[in-house]
N, C-alpha and C. Protein backbone atom coordinates (compact mmCIF):
# COMPACT_ATOMS: atom_id res chain seq x y z
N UNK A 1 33.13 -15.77 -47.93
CA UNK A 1 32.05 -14.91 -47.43
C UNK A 1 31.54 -15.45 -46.08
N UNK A 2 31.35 -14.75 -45.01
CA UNK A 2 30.74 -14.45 -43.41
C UNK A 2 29.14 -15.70 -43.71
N UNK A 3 28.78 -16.77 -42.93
CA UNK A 3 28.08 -16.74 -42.85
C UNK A 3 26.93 -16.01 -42.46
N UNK A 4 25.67 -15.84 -43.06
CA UNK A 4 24.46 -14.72 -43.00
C UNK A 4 24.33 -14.99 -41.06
N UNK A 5 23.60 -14.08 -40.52
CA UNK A 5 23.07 -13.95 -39.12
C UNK A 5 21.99 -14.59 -39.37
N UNK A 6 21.36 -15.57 -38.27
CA UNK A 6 20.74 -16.40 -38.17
C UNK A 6 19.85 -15.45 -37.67
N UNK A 7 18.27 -15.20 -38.05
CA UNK A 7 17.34 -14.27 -37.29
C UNK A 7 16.31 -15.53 -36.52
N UNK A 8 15.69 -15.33 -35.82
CA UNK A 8 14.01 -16.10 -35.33
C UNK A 8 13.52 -14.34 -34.59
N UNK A 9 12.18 -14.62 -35.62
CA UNK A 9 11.56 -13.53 -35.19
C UNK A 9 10.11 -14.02 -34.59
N UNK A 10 9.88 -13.53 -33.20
CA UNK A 10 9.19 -13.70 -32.02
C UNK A 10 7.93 -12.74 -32.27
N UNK A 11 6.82 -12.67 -33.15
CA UNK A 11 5.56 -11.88 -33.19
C UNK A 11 4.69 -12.69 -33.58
N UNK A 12 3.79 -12.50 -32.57
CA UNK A 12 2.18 -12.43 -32.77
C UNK A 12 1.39 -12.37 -33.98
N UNK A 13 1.57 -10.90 -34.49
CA UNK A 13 1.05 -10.70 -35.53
C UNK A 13 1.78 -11.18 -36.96
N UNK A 14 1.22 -11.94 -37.65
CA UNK A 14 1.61 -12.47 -38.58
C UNK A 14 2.04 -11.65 -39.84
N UNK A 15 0.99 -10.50 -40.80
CA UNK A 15 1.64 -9.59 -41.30
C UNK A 15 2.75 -8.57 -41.00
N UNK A 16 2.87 -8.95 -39.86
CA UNK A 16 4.68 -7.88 -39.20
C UNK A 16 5.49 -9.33 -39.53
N UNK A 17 5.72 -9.82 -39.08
CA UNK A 17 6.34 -11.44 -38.94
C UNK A 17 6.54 -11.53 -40.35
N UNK A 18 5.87 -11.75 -41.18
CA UNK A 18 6.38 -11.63 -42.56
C UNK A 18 7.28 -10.42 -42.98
N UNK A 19 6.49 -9.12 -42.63
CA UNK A 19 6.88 -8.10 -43.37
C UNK A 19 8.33 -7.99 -42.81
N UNK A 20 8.82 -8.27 -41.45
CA UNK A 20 10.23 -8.27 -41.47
C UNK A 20 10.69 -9.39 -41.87
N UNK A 21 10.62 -10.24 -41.84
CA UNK A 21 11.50 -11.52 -43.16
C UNK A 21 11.44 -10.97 -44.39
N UNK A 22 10.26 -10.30 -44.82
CA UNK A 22 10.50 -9.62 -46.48
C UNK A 22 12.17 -8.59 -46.24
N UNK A 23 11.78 -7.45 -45.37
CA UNK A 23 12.41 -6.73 -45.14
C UNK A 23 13.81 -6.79 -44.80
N UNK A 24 14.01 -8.15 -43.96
CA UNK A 24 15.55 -8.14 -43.46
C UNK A 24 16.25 -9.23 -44.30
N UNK A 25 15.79 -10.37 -44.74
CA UNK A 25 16.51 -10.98 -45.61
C UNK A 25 16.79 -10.64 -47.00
N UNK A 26 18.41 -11.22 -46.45
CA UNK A 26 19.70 -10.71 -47.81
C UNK A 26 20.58 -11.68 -47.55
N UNK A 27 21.55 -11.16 -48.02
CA UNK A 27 22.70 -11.87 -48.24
C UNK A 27 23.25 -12.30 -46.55
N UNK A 28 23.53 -11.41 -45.99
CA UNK A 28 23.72 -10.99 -44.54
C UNK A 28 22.69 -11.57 -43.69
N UNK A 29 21.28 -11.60 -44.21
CA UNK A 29 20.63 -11.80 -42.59
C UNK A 29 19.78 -13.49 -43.27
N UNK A 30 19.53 -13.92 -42.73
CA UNK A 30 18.59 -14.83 -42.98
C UNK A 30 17.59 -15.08 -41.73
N UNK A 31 16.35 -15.39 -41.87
CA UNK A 31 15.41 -15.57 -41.18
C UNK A 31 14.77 -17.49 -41.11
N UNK A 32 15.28 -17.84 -39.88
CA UNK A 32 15.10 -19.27 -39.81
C UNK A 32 13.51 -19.79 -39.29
N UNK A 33 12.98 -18.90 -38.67
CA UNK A 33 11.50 -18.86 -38.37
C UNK A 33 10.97 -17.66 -37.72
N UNK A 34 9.12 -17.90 -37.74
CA UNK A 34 8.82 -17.15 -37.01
C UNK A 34 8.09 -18.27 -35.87
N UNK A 35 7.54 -17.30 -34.68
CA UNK A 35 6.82 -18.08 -33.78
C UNK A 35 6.17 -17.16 -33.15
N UNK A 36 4.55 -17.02 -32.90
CA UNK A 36 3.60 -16.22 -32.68
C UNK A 36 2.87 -16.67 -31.44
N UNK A 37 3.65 -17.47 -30.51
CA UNK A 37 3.15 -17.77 -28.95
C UNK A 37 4.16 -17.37 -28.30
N UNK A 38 4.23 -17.04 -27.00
CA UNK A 38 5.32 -16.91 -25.96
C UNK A 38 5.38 -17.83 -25.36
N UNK A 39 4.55 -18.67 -25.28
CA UNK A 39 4.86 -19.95 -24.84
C UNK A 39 5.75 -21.30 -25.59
N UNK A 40 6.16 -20.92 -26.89
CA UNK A 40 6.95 -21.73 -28.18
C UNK A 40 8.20 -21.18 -28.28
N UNK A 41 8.27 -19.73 -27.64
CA UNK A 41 9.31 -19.26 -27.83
C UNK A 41 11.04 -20.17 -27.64
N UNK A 42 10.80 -20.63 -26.36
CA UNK A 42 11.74 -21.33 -25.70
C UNK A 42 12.15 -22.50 -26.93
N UNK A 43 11.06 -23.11 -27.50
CA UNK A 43 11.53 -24.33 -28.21
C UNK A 43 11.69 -24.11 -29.24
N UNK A 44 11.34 -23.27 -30.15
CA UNK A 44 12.10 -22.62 -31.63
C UNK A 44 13.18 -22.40 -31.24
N UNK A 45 13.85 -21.42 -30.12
CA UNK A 45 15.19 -21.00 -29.84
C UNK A 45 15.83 -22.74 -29.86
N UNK A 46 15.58 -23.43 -28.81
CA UNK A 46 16.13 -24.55 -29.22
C UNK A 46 16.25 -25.47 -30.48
N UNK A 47 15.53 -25.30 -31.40
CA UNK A 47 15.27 -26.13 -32.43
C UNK A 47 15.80 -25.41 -33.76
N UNK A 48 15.74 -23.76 -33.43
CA UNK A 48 16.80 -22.89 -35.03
C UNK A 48 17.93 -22.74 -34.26
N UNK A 49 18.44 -22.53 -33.17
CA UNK A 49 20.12 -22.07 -32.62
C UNK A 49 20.36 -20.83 -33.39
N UNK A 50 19.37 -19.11 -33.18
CA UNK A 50 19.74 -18.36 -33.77
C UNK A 50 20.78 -17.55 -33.50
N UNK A 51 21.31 -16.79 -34.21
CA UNK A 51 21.98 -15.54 -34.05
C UNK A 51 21.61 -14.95 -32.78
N UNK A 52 20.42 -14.20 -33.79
CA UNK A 52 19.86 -12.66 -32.77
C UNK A 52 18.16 -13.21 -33.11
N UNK A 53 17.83 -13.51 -31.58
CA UNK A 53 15.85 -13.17 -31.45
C UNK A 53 15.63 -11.92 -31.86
N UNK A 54 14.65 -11.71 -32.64
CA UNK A 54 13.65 -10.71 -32.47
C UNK A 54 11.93 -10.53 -31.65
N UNK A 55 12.53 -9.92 -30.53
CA UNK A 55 11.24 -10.22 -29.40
C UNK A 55 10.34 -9.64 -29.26
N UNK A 56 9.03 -9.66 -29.28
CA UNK A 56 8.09 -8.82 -29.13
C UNK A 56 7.71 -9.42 -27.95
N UNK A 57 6.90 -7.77 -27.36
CA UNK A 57 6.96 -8.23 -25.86
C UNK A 57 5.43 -8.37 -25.53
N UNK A 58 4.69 -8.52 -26.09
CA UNK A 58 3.56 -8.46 -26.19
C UNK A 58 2.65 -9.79 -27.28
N UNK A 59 2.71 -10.76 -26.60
CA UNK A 59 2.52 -12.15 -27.23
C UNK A 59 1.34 -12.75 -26.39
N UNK A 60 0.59 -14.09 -27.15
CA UNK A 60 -0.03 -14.86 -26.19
C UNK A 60 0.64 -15.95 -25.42
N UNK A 61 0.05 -16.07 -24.08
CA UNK A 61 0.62 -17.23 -23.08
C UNK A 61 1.66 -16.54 -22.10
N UNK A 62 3.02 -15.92 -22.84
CA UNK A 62 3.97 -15.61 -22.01
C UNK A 62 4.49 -14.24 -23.00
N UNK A 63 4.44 -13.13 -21.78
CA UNK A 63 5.28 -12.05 -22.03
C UNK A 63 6.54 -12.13 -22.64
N UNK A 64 6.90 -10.92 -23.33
CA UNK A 64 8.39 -10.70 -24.12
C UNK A 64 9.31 -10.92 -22.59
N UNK A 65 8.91 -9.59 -21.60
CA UNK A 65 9.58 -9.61 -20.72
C UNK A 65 9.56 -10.80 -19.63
N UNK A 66 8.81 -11.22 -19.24
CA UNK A 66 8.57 -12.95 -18.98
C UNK A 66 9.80 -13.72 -19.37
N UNK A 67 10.13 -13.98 -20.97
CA UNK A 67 10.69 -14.41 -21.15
C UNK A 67 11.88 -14.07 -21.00
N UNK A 68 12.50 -12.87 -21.01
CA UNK A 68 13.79 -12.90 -21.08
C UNK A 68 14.72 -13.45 -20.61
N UNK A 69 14.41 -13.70 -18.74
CA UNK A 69 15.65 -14.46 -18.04
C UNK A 69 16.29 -15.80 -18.96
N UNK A 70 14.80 -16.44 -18.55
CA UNK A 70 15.04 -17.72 -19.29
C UNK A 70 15.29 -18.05 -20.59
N UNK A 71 15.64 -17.02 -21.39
CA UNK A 71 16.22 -17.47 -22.74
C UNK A 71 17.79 -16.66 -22.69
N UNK A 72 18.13 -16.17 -21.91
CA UNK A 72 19.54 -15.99 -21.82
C UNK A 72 20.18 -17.04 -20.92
N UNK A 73 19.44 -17.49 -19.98
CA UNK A 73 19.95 -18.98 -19.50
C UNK A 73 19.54 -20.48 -20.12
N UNK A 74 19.01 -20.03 -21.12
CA UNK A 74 18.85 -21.35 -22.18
C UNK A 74 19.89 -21.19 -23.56
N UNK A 75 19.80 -20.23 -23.80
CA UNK A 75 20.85 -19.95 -24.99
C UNK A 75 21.94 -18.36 -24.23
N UNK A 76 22.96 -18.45 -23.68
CA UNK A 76 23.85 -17.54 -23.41
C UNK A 76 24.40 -16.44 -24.43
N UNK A 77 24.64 -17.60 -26.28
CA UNK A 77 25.55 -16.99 -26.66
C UNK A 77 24.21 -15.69 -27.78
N UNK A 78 22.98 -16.34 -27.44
CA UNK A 78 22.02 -15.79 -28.64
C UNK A 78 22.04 -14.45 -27.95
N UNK A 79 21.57 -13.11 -28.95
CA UNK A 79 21.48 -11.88 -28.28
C UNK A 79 19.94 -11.46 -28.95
N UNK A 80 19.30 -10.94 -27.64
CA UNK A 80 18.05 -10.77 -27.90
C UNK A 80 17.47 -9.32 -28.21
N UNK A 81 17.22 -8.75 -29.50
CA UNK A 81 16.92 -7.39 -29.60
C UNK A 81 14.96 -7.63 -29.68
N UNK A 82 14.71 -6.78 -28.53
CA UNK A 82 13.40 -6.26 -27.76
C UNK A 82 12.75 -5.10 -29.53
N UNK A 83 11.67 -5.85 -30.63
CA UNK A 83 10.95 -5.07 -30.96
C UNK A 83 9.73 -4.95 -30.89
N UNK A 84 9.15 -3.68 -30.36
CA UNK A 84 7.50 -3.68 -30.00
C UNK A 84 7.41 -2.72 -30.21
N UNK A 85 5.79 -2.16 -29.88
CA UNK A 85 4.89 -1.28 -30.46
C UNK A 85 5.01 -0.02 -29.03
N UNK A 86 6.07 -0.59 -28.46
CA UNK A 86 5.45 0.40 -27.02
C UNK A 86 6.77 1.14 -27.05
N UNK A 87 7.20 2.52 -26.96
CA UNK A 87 7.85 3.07 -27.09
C UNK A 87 7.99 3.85 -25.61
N UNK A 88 8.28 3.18 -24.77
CA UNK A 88 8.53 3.45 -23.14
C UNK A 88 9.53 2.54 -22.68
N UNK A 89 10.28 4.15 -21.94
CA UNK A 89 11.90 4.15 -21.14
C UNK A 89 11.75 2.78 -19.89
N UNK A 90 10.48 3.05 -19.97
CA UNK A 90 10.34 1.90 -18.39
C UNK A 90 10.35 0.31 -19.12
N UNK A 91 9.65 0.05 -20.06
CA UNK A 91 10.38 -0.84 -20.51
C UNK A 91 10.91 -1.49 -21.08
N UNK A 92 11.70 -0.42 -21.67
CA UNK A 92 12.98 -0.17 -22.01
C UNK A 92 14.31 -1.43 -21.00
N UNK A 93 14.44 -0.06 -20.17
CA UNK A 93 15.15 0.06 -18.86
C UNK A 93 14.67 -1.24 -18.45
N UNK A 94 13.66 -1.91 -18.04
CA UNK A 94 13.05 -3.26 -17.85
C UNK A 94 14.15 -4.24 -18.39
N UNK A 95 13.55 -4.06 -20.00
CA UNK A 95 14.00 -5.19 -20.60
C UNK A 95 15.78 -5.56 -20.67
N UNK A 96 16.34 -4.21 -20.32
CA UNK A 96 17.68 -4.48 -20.72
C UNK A 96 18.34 -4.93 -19.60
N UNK A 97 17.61 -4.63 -17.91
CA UNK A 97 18.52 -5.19 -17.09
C UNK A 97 18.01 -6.80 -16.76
N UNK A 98 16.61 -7.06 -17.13
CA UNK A 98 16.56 -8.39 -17.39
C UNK A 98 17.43 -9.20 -18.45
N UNK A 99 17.68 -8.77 -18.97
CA UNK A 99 18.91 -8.98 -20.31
C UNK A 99 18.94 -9.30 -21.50
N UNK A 100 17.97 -8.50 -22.05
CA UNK A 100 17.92 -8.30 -23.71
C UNK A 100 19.41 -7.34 -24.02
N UNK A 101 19.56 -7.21 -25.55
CA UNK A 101 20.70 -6.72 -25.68
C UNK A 101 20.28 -5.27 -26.31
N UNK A 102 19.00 -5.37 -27.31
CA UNK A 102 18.91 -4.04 -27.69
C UNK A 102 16.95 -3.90 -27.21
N UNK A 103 17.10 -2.75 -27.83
CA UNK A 103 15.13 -2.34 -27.60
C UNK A 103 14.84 -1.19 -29.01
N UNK A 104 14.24 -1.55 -29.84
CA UNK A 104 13.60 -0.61 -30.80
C UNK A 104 12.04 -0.69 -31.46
N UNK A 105 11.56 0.67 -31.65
CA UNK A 105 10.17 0.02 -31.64
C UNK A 105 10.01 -0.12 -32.63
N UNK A 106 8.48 -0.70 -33.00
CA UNK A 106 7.88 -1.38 -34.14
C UNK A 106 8.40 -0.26 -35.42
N UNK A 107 8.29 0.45 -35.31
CA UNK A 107 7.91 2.04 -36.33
C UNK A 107 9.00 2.51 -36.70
N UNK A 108 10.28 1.82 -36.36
CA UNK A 108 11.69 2.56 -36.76
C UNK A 108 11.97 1.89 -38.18
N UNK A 109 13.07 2.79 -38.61
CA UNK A 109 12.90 2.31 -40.21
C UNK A 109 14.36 1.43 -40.00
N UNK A 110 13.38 0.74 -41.17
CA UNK A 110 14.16 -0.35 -41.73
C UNK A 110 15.79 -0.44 -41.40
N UNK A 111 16.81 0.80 -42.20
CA UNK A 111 17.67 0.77 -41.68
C UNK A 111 17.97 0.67 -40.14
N UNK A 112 17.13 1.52 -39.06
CA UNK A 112 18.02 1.64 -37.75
C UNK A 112 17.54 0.35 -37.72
N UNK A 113 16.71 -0.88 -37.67
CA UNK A 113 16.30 -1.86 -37.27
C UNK A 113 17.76 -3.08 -37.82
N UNK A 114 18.28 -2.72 -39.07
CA UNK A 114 19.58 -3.21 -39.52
C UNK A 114 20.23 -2.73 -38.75
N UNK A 115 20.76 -1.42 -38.41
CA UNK A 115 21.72 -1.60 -37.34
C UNK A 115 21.96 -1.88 -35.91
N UNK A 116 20.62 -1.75 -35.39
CA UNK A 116 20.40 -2.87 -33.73
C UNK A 116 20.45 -3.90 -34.23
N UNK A 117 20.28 -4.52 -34.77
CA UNK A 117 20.73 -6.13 -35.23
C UNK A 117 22.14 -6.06 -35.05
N UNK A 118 23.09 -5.52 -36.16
CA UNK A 118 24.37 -5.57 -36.08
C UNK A 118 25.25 -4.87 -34.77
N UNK A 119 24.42 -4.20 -34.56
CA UNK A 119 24.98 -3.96 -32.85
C UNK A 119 24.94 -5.04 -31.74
N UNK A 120 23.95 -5.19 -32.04
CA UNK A 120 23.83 -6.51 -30.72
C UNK A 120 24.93 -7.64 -31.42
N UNK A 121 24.03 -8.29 -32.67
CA UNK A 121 25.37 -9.36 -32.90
C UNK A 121 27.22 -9.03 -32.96
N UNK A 122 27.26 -7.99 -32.85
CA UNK A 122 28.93 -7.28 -32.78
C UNK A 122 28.72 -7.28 -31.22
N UNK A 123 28.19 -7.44 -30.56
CA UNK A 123 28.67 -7.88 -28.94
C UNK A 123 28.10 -6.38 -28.14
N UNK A 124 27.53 -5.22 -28.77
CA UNK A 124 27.01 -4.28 -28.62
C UNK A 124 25.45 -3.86 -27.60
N UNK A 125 25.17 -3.23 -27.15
CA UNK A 125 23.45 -2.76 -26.30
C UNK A 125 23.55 -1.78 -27.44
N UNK A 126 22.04 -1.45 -27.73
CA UNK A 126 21.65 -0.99 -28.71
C UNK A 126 20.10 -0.56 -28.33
N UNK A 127 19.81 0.67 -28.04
CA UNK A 127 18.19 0.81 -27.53
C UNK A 127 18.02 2.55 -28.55
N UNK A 128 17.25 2.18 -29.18
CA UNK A 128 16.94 3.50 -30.10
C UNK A 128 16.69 4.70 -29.22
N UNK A 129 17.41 6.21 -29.96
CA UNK A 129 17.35 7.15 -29.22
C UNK A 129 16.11 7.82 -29.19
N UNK A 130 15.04 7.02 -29.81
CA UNK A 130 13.60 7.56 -29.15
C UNK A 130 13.13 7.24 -27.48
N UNK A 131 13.71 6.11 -27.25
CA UNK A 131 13.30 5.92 -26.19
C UNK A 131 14.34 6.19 -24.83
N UNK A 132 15.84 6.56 -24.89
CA UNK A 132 16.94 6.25 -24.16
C UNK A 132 16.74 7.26 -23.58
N UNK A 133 16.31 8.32 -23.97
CA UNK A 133 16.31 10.09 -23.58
C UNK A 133 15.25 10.41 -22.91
N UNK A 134 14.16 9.46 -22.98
CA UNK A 134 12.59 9.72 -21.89
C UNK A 134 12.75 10.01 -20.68
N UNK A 135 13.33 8.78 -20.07
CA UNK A 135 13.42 8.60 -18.69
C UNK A 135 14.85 8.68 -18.20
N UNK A 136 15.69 8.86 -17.25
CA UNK A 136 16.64 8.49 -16.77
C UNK A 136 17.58 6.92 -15.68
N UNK A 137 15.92 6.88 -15.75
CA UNK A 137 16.15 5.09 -15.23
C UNK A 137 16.57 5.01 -13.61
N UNK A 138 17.06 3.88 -13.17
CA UNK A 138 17.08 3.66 -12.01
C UNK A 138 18.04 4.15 -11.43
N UNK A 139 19.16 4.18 -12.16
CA UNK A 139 20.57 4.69 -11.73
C UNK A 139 20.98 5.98 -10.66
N UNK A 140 19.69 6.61 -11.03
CA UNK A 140 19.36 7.91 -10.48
C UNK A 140 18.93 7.77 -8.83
N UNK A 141 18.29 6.31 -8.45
CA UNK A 141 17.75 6.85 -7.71
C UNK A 141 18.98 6.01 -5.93
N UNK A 142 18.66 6.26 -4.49
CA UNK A 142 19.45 5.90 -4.04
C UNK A 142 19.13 4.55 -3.32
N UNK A 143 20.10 3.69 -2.97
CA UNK A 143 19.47 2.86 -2.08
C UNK A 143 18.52 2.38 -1.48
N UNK A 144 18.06 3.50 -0.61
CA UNK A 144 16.56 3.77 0.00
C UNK A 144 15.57 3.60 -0.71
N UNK A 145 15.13 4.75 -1.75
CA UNK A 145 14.32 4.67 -2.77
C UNK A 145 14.56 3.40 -3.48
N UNK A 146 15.78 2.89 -3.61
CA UNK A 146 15.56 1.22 -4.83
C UNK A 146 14.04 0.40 -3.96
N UNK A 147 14.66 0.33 -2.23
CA UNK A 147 13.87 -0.59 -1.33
C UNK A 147 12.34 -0.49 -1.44
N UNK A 148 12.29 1.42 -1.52
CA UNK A 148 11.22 1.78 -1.57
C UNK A 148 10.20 1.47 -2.90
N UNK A 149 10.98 1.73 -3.76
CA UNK A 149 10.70 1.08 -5.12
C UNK A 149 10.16 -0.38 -5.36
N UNK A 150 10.99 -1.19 -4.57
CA UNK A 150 10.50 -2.37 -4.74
C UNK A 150 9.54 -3.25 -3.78
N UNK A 151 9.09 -2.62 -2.54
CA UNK A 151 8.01 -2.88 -1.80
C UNK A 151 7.00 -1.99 -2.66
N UNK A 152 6.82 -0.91 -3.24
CA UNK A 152 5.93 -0.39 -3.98
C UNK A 152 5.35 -1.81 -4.41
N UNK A 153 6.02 -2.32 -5.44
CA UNK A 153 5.94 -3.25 -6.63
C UNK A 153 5.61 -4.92 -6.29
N UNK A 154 5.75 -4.73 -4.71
CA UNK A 154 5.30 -5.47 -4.04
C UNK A 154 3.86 -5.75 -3.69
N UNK A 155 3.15 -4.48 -3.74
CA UNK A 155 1.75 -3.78 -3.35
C UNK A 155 2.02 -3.58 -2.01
N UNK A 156 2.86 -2.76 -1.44
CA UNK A 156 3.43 -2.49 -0.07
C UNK A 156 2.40 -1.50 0.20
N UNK A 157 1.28 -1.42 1.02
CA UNK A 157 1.21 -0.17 1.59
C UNK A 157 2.27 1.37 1.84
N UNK A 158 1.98 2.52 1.71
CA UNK A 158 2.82 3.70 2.23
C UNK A 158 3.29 3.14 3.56
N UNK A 159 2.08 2.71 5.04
CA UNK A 159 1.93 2.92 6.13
C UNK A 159 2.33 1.50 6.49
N UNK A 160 2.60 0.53 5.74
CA UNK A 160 2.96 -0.94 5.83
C UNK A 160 4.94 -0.24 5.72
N UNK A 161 5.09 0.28 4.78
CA UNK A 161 6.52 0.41 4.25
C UNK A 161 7.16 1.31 5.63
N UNK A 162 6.36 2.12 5.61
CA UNK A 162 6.92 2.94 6.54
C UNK A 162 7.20 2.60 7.91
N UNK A 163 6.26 1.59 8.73
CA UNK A 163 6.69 0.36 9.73
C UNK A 163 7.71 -0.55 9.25
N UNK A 164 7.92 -1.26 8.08
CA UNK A 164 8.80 -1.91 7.60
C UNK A 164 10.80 -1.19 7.83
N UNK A 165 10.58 0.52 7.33
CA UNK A 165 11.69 0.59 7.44
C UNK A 165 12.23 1.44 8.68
N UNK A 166 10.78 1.53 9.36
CA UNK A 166 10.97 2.13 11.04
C UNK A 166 11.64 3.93 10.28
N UNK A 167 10.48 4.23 9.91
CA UNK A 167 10.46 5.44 9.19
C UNK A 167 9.20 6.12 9.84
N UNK A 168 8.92 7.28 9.53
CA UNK A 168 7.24 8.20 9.50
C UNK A 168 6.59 8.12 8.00
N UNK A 169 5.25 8.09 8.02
CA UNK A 169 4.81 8.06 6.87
C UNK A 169 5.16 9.35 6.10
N UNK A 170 5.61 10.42 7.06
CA UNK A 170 5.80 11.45 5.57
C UNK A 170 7.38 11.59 4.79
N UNK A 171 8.01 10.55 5.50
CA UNK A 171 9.15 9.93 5.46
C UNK A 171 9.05 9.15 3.90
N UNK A 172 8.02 8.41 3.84
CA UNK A 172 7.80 7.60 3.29
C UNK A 172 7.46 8.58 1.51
N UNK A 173 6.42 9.20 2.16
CA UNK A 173 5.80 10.33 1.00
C UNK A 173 7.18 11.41 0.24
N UNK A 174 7.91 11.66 0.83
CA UNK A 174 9.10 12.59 0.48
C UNK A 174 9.82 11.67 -0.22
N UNK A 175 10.19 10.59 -0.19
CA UNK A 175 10.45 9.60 -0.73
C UNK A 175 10.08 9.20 -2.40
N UNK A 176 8.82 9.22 -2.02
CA UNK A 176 8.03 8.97 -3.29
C UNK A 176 8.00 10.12 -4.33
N UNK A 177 8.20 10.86 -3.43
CA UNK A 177 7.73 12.25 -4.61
C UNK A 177 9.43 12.42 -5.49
N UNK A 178 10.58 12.01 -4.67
CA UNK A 178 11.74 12.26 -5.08
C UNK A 178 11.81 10.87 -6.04
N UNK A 179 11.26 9.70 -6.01
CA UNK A 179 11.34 8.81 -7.16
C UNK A 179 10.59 8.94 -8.07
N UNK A 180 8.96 10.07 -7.76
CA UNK A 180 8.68 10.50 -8.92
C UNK A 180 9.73 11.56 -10.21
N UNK A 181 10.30 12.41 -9.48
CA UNK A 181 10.91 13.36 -10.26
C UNK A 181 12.42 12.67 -10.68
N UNK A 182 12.83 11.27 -9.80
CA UNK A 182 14.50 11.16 -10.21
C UNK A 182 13.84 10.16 -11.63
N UNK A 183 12.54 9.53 -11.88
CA UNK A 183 12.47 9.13 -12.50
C UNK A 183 11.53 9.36 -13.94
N UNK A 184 11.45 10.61 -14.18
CA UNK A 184 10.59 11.84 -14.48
C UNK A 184 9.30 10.87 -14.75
N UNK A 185 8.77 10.38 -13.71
CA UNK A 185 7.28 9.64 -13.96
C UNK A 185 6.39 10.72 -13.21
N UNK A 186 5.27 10.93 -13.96
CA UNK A 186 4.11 11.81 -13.61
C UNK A 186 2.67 11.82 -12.57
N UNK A 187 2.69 10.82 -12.80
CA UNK A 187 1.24 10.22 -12.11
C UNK A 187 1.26 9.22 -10.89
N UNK A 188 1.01 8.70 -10.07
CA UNK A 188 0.87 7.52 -9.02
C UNK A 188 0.78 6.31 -9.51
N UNK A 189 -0.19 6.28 -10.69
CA UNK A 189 -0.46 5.06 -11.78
C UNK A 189 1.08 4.70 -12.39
N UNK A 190 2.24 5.67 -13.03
CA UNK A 190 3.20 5.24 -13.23
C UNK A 190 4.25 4.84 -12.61
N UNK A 191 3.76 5.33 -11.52
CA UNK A 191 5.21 5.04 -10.28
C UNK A 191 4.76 3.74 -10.06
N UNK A 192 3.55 3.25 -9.98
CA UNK A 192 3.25 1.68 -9.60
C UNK A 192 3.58 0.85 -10.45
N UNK A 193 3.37 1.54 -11.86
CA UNK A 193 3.84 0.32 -13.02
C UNK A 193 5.26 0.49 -13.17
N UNK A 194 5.78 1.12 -12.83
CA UNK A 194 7.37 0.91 -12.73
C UNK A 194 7.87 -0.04 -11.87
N UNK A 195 7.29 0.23 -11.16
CA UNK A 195 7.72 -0.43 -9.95
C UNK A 195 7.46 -1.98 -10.11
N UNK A 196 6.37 -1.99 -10.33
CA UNK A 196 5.92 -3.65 -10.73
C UNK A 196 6.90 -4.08 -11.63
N UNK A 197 7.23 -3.37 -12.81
CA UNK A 197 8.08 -3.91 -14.01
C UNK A 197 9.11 -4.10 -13.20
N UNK A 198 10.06 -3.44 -12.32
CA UNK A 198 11.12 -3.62 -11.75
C UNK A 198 11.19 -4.36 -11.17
N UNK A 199 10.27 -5.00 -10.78
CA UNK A 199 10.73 -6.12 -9.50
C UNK A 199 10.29 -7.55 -10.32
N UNK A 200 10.34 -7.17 -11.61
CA UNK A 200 10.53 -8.42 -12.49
C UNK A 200 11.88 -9.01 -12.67
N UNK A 201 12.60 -8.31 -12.31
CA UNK A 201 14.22 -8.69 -12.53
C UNK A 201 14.59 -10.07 -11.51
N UNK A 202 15.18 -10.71 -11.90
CA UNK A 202 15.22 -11.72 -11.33
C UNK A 202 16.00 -11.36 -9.60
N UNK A 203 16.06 -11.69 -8.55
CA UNK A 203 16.58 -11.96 -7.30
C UNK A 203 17.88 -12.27 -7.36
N UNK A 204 18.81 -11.44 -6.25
CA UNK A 204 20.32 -12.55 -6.83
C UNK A 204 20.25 -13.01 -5.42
């Protein structure tokens, strides 16, 4: 018989933290700890050598997304499935090009939560189809707009950006309105928090 998948589950809240160790251990999964700081995260991973993290992105000290770089360059072979309470494409899309392997939220049942596990540990991306179908993500948008995107997230002025890329400010505005719609975000407030989340990705 397969040795069981090694779990460490990453929440805050302590009655979730249990209730998935009730829930996922069997024969197949075993649960080696929990840890309810983002700042401990790093040294449980070192101290259980799990399978698959279970990450919540919403912790004290240090963010889910915070963490991600640095626990795929501390443990390579571990695969990290993203579960939280926030059921948004942005970060979503965030977490996976920082490099988690799956994303599902708190509220999915039991089974799909068994099979993003076994997706990711089968070498798989795995992001529940509540959230994959929201947004269309970055892919959409071109070159220009990435730049534009990421001086946004910068706190770039319009009239700062628009000297920056030796553009007109309504240059700048046509721009924006086309990364509102390539990225079906609604408001000014979301185009900024996208933007911020995006330029969390690490630099190459």
């Amino acid at each position: 018989m397969p040795s069981p998948v090694r779990l460490l589950i990453a929440e805050d809240h302590d009655l979730m933290g249990q209730g998935l160790r009730s829930m996922l251990e069997s024969n197949a999964l075993t649960v080696v700890g929990i840890v309810r700081d983002g700042g401990e995260v790093a040294a449980a991973v070192c101290r259980h050598r799990p399978d698959v993290l279970l990450l919540d992105l919403s912790m004290p000290t240090r963010s889910g997304i915070d963490l991600i770089p640095e626990l795929r360059t501390l443990a390579p072979v571990m695969r990290i499935l993203v579960v939280t309470m926030h059921l948004d494409a942005l970060l979503a899309d965030t977490a996976m090009r920082l490099g988690a392997h799956g994303f599902v939220p708190k509220d999915s049942g039991i089974e799909e939560l068994r099979t993003a596990i076994a997706a990711v540990q089968g070498g798989e991306t795995y992001v529940s189809s509540r959230v994959s179908a929201e947004r269309p993500g970055l892919a959409n948008l071109t070159p220009r707009q990435l730049v534009i995107l990421r001086l946004i997230g910068e706190g770039t002025s319009t009239e700062t950006i628009a000297k920056t890329l030796g553009v007109s400010i309504h240059t700048v505005h046509f721009h924006r309105r086309n990364i509102h719609h390539a990225l079906g975000l609604e408001t000014e407030l979301d185009l900024v928090r996208y933007a911020v989340l995006a330029n969390l990705t690490p630099k190459k």
